[in-house]
PDB file of N, CA and C in Angstrom:
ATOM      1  N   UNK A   1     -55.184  39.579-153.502  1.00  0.00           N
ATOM      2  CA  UNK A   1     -53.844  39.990-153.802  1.00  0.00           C
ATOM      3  C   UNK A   1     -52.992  38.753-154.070  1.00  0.00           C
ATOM      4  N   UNK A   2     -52.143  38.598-154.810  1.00  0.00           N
ATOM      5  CA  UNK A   2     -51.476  38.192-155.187  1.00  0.00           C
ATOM      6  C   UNK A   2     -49.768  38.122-154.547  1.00  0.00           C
ATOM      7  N   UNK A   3     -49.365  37.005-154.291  1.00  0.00           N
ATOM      8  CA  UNK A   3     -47.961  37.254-153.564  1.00  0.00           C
ATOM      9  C   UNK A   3     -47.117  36.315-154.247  1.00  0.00           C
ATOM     10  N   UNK A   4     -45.853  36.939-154.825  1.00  0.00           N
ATOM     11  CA  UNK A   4     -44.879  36.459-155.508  1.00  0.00           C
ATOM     12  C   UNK A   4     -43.612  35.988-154.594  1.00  0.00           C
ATOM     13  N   UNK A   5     -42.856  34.977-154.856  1.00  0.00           N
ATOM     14  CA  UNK A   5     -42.064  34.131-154.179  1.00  0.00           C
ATOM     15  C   UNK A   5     -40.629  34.555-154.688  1.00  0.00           C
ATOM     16  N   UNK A   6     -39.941  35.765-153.627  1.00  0.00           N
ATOM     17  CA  UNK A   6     -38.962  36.358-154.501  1.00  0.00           C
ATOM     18  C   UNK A   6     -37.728  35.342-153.890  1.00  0.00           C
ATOM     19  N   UNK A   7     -37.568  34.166-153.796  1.00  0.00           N
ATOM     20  CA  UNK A   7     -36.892  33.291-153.012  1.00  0.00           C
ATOM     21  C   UNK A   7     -36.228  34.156-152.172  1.00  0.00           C
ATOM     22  N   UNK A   8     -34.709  33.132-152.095  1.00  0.00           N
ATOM     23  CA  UNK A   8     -33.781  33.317-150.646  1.00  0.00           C
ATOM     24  C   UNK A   8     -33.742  35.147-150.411  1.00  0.00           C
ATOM     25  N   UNK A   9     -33.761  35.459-149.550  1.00  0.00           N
ATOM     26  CA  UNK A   9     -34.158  36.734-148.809  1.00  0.00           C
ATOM     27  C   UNK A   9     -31.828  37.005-148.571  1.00  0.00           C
ATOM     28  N   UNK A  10     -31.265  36.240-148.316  1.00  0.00           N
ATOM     29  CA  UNK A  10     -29.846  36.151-148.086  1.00  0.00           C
ATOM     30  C   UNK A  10     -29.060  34.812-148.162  1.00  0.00           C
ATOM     31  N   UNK A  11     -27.638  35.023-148.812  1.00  0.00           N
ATOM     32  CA  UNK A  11     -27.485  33.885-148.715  1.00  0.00           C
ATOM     33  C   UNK A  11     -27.015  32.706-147.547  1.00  0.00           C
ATOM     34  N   UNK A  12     -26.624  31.528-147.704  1.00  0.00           N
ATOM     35  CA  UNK A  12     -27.136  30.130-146.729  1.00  0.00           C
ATOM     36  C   UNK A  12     -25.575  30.168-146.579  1.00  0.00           C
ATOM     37  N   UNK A  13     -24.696  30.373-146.966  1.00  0.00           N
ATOM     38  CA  UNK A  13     -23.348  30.121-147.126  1.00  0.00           C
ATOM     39  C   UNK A  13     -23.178  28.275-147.184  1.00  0.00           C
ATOM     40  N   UNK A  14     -22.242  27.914-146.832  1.00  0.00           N
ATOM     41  CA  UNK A  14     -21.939  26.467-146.908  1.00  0.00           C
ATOM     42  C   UNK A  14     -22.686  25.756-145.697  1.00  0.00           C
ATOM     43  N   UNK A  15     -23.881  24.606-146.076  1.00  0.00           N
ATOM     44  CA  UNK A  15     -25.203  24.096-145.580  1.00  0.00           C
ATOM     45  C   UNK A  15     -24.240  22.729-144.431  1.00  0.00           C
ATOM     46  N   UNK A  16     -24.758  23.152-142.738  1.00  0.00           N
ATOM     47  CA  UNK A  16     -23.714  22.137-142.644  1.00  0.00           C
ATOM     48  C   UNK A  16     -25.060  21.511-141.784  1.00  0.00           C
ATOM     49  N   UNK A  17     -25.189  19.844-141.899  1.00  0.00           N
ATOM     50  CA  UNK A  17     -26.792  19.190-140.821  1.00  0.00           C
ATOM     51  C   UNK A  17     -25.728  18.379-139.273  1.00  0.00           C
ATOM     52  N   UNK A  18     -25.496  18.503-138.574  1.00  0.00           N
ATOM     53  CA  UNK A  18     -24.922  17.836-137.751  1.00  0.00           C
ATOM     54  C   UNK A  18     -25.249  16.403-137.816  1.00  0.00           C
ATOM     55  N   UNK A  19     -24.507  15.386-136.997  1.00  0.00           N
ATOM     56  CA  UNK A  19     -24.610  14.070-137.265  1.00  0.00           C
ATOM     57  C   UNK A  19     -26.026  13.821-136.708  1.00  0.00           C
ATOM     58  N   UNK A  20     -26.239  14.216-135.352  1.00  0.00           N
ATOM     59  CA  UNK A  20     -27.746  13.669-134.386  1.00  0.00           C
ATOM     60  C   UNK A  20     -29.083  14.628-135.494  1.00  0.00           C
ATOM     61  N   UNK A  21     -28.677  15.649-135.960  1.00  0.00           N
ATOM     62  CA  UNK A  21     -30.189  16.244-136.632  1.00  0.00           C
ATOM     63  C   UNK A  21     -30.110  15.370-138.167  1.00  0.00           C
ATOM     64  N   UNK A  22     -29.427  15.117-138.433  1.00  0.00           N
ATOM     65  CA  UNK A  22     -29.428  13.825-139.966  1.00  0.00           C
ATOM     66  C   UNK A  22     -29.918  12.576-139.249  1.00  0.00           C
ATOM     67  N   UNK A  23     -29.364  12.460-138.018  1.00  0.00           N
ATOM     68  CA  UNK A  23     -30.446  10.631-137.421  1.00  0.00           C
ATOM     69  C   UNK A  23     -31.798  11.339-137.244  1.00  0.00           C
ATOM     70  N   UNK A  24     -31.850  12.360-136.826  1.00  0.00           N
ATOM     71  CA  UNK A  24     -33.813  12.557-136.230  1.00  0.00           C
ATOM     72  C   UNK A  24     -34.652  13.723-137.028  1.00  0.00           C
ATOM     73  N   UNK A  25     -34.035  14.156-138.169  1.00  0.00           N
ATOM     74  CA  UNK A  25     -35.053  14.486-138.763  1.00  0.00           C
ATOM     75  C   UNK A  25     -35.136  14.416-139.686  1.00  0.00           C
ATOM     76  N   UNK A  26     -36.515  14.377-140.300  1.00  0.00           N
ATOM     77  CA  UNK A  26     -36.498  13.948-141.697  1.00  0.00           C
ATOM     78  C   UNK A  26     -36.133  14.576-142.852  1.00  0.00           C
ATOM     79  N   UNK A  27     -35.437  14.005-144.090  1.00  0.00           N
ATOM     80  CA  UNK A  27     -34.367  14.961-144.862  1.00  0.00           C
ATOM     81  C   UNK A  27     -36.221  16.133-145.360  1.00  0.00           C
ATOM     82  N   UNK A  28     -36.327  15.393-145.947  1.00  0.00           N
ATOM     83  CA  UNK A  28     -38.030  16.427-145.977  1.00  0.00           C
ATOM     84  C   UNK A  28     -37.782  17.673-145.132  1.00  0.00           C
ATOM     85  N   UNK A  29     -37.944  17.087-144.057  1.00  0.00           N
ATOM     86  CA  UNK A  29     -38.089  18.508-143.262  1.00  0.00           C
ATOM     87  C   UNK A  29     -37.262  19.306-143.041  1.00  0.00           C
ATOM     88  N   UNK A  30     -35.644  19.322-143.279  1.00  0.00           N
ATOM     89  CA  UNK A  30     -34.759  19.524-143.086  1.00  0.00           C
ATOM     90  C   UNK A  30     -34.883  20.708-144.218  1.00  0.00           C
ATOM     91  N   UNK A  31     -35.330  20.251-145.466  1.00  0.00           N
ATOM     92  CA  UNK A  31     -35.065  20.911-146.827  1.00  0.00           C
ATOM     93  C   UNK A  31     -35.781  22.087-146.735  1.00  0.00           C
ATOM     94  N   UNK A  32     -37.417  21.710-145.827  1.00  0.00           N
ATOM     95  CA  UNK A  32     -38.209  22.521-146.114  1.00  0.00           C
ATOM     96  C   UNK A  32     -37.842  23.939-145.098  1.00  0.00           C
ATOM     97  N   UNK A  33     -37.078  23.290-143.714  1.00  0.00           N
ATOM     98  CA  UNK A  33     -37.056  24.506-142.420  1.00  0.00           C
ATOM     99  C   UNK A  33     -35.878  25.533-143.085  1.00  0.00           C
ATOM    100  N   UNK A  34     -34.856  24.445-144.392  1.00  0.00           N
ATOM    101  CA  UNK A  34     -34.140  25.236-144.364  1.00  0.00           C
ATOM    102  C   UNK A  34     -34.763  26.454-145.915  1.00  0.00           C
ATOM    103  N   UNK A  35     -35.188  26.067-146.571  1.00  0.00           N
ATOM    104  CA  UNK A  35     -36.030  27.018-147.414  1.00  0.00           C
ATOM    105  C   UNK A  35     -36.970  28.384-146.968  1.00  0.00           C
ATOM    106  N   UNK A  36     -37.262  27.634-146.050  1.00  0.00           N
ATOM    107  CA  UNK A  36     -38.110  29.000-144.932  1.00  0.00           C
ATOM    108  C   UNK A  36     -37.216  29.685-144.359  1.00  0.00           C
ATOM    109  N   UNK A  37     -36.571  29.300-144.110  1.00  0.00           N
ATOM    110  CA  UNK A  37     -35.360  30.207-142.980  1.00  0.00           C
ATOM    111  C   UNK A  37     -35.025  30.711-144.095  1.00  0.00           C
ATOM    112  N   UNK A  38     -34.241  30.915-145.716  1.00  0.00           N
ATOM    113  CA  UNK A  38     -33.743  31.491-146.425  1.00  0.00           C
ATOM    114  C   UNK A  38     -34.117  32.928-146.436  1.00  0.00           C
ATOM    115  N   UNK A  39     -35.811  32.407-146.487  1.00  0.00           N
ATOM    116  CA  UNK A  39     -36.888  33.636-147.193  1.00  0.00           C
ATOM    117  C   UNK A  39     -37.582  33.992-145.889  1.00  0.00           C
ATOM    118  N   UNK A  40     -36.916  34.079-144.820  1.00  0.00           N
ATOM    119  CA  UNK A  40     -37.210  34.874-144.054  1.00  0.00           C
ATOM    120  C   UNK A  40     -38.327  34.421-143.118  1.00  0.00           C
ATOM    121  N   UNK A  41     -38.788  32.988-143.194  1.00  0.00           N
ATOM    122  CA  UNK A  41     -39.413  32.536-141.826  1.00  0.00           C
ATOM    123  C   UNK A  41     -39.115  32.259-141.233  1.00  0.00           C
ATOM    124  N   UNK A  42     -39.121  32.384-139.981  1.00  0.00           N
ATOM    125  CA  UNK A  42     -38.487  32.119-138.743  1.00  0.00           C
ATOM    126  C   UNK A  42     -38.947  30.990-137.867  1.00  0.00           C
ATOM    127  N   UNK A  43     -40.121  30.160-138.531  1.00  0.00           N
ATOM    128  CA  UNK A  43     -40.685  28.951-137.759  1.00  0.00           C
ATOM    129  C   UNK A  43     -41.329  29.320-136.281  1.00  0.00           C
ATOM    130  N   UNK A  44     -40.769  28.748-135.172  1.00  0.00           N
ATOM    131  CA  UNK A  44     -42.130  28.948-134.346  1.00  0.00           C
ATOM    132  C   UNK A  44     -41.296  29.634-133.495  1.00  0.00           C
ATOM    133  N   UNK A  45     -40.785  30.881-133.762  1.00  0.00           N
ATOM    134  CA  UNK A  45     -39.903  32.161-132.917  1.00  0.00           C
ATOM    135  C   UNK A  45     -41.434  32.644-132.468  1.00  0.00           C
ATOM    136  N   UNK A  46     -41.048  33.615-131.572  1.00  0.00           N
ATOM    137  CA  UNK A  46     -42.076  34.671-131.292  1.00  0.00           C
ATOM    138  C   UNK A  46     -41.939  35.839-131.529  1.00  0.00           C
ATOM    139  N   UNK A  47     -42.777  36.651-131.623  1.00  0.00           N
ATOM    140  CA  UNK A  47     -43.039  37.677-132.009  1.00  0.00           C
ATOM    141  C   UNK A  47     -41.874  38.601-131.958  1.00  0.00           C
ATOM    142  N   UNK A  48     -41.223  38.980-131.141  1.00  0.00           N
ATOM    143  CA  UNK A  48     -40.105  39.776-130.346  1.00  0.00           C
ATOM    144  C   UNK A  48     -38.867  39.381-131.022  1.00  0.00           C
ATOM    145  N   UNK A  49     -38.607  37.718-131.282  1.00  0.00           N
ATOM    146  CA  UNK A  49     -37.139  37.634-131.859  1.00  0.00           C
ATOM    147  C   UNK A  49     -37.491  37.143-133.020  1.00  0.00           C
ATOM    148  N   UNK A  50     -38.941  37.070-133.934  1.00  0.00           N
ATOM    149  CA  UNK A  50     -39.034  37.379-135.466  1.00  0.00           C
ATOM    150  C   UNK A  50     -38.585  38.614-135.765  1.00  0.00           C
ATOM    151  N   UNK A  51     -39.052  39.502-134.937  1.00  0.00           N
ATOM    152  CA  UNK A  51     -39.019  41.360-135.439  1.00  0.00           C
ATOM    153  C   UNK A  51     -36.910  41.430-135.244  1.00  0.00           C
ATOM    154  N   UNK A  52     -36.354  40.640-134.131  1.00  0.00           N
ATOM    155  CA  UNK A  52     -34.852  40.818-133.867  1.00  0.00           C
ATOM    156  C   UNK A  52     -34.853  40.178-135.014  1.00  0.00           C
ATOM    157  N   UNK A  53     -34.713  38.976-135.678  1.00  0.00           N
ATOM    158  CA  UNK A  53     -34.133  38.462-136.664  1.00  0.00           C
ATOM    159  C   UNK A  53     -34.846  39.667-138.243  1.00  0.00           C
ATOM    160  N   UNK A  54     -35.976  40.009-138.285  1.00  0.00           N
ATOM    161  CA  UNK A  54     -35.710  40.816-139.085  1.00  0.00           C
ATOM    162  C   UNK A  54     -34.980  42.265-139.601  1.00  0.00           C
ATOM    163  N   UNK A  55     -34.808  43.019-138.618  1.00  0.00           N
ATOM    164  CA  UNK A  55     -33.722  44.045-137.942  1.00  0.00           C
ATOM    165  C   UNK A  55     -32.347  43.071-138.197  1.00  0.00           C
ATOM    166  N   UNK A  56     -32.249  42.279-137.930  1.00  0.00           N
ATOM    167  CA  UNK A  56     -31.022  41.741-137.861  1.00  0.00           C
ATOM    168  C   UNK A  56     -30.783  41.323-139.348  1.00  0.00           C
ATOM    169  N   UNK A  57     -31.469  40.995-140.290  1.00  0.00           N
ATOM    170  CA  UNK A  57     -31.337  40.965-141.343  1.00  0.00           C
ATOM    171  C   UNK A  57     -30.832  42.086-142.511  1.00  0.00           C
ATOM    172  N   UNK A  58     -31.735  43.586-142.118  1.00  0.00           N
ATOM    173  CA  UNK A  58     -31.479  44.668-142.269  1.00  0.00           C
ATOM    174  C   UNK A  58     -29.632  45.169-142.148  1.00  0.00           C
ATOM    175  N   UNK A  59     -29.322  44.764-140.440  1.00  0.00           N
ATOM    176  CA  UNK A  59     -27.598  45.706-140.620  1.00  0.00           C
ATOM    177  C   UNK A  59     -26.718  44.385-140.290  1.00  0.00           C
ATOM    178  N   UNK A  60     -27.034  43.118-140.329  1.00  0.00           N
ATOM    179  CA  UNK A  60     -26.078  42.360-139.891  1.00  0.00           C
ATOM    180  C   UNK A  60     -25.798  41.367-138.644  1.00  0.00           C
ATOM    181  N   UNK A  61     -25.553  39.978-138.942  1.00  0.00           N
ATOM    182  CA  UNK A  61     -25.590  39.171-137.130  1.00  0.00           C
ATOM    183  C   UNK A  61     -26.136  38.253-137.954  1.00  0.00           C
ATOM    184  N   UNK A  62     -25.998  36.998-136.858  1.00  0.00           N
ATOM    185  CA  UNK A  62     -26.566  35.774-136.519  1.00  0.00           C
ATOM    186  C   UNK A  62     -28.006  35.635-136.936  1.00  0.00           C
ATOM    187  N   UNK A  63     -28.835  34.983-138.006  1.00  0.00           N
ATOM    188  CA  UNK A  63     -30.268  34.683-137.553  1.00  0.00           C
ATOM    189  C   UNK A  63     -30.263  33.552-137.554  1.00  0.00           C
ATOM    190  N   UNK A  64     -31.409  33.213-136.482  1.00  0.00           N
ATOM    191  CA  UNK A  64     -31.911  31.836-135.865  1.00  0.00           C
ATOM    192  C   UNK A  64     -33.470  31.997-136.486  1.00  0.00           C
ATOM    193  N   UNK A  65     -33.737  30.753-136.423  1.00  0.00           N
ATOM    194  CA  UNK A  65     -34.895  30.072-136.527  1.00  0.00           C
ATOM    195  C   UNK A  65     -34.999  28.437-135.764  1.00  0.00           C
ATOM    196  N   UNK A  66     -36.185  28.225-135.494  1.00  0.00           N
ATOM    197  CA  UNK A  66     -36.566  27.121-134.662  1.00  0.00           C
ATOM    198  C   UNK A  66     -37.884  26.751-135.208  1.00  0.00           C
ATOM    199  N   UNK A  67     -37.589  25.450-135.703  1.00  0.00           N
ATOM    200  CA  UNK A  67     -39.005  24.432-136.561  1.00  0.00           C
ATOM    201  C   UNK A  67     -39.124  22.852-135.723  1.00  0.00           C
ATOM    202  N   UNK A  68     -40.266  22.676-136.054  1.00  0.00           N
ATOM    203  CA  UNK A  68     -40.627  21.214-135.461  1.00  0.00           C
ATOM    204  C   UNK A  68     -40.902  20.655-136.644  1.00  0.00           C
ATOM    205  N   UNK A  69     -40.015  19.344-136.222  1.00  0.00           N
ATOM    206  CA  UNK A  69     -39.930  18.388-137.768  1.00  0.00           C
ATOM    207  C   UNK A  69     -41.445  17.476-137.333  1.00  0.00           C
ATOM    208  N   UNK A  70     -41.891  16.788-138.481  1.00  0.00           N
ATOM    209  CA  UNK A  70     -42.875  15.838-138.504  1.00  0.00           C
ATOM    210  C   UNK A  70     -43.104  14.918-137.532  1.00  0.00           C
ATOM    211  N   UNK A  71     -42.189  14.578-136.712  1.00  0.00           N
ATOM    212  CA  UNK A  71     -41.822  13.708-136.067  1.00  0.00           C
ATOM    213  C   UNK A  71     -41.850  14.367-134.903  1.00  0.00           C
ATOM    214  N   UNK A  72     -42.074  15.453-134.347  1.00  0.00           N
ATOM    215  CA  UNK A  72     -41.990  16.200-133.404  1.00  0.00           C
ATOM    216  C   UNK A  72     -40.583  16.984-133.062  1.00  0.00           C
ATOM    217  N   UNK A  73     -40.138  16.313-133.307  1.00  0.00           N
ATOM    218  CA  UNK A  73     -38.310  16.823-133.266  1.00  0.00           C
ATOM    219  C   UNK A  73     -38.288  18.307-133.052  1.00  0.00           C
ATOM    220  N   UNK A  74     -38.040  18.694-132.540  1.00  0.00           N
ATOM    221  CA  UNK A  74     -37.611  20.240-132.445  1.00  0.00           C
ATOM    222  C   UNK A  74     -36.199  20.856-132.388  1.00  0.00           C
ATOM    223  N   UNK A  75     -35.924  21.602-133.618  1.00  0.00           N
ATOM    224  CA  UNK A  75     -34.491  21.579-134.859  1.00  0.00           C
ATOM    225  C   UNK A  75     -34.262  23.486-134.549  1.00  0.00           C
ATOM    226  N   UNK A  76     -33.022  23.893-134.743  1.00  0.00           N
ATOM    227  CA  UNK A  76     -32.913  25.062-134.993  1.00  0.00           C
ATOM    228  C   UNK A  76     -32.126  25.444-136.422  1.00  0.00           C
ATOM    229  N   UNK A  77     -32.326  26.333-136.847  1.00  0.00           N
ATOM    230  CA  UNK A  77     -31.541  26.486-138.305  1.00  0.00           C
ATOM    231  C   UNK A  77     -30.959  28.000-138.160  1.00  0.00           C
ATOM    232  N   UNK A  78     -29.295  27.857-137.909  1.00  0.00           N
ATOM    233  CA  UNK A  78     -28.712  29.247-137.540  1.00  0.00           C
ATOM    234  C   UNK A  78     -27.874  29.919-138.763  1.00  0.00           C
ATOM    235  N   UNK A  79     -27.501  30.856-139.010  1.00  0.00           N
ATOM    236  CA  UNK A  79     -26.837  31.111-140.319  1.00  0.00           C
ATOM    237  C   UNK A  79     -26.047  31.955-139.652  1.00  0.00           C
ATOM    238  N   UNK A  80     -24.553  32.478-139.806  1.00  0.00           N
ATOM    239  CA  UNK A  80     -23.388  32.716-139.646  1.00  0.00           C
ATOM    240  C   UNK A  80     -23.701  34.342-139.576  1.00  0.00           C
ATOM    241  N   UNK A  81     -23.110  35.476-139.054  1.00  0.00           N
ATOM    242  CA  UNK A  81     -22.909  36.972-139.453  1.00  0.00           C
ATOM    243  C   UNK A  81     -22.755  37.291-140.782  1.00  0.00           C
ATOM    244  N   UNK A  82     -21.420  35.897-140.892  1.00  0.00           N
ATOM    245  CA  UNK A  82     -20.865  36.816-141.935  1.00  0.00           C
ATOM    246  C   UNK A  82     -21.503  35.624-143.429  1.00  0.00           C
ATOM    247  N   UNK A  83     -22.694  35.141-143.097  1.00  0.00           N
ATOM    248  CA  UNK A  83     -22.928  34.300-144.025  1.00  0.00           C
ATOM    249  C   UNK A  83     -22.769  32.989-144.673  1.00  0.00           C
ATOM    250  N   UNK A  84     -21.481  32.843-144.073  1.00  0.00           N
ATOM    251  CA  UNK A  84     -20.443  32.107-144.596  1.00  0.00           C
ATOM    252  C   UNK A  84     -21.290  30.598-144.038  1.00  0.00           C
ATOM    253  N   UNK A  85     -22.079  30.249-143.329  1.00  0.00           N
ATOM    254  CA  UNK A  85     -22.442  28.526-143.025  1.00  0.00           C
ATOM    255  C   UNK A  85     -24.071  29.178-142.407  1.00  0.00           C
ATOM    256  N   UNK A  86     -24.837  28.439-142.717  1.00  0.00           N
ATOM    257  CA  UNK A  86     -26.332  27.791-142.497  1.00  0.00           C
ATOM    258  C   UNK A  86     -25.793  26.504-141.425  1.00  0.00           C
ATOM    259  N   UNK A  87     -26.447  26.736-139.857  1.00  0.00           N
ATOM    260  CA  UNK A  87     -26.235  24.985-139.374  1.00  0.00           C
ATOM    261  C   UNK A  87     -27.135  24.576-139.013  1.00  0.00           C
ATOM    262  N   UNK A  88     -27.998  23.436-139.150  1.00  0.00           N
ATOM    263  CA  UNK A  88     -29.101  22.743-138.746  1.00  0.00           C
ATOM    264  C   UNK A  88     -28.570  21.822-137.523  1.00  0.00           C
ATOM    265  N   UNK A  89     -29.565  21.852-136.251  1.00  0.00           N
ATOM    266  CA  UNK A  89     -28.822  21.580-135.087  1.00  0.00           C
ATOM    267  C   UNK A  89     -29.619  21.180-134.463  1.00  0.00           C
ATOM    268  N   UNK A  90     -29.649  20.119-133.128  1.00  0.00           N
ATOM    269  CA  UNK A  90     -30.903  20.290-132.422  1.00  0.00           C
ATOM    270  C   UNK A  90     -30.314  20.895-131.065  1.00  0.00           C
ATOM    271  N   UNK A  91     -31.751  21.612-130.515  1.00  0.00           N
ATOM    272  CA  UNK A  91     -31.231  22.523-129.238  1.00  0.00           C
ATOM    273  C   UNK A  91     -29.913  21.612-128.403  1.00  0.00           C
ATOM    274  N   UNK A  92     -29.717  20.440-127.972  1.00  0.00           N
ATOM    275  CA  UNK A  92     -29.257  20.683-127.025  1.00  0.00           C
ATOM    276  C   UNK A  92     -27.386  20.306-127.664  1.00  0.00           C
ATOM    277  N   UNK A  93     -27.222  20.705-128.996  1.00  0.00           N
ATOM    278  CA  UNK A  93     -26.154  20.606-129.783  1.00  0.00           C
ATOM    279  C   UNK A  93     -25.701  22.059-129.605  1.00  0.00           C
ATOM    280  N   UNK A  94     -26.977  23.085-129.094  1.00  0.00           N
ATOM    281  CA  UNK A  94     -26.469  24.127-129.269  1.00  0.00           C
ATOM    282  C   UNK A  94     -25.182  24.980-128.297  1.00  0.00           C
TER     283      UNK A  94
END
């Protein structure tokens, strides 16, 4: 089978990287967690709050995602209710 890449799943609103996740992770990875998060991967969530963030995609809210940069870094990528901002963060910014 064949699987087609229907990109961003919703939009990112205005992309904001905080100052400490621009020192520790790499713009690379930054680009890539935030491309996945668009289209609906959720990085290394589990099972329970992939299925919440997809439901949540469906009627509305906050989705999170959580990726480990190359470097080990461990980054979250949150996007707004109302759309309006994508923020790349590290946990303890949160």
């Amino acid at each position: 089978m064949i699987a087609f890449d229907r990109g961003p799943r919703f939009e990112s609103g205005e992309i904001i990287v905080t100052a400490d996740a621009a020192r520790t992770i790499p713009p690379l990875d930054i680009k890539t967690a935030l491309t996945r998060h668009l289209r609906g991967d959720w990085g290394d969530l589990g099972p329970e709050d992939r299925q919440r963030n997809d439901e949540t995609l469906e009627r509305g809210g906050t989705l999170a995602s959580i990726f480990t940069a190359s470097n080990g870094t461990k980054f979250y990528v949150l996007t707004e209710a109302d759309r309006s901002a994508t923020t790349i963060l590290l946990p303890e910014e949160y």
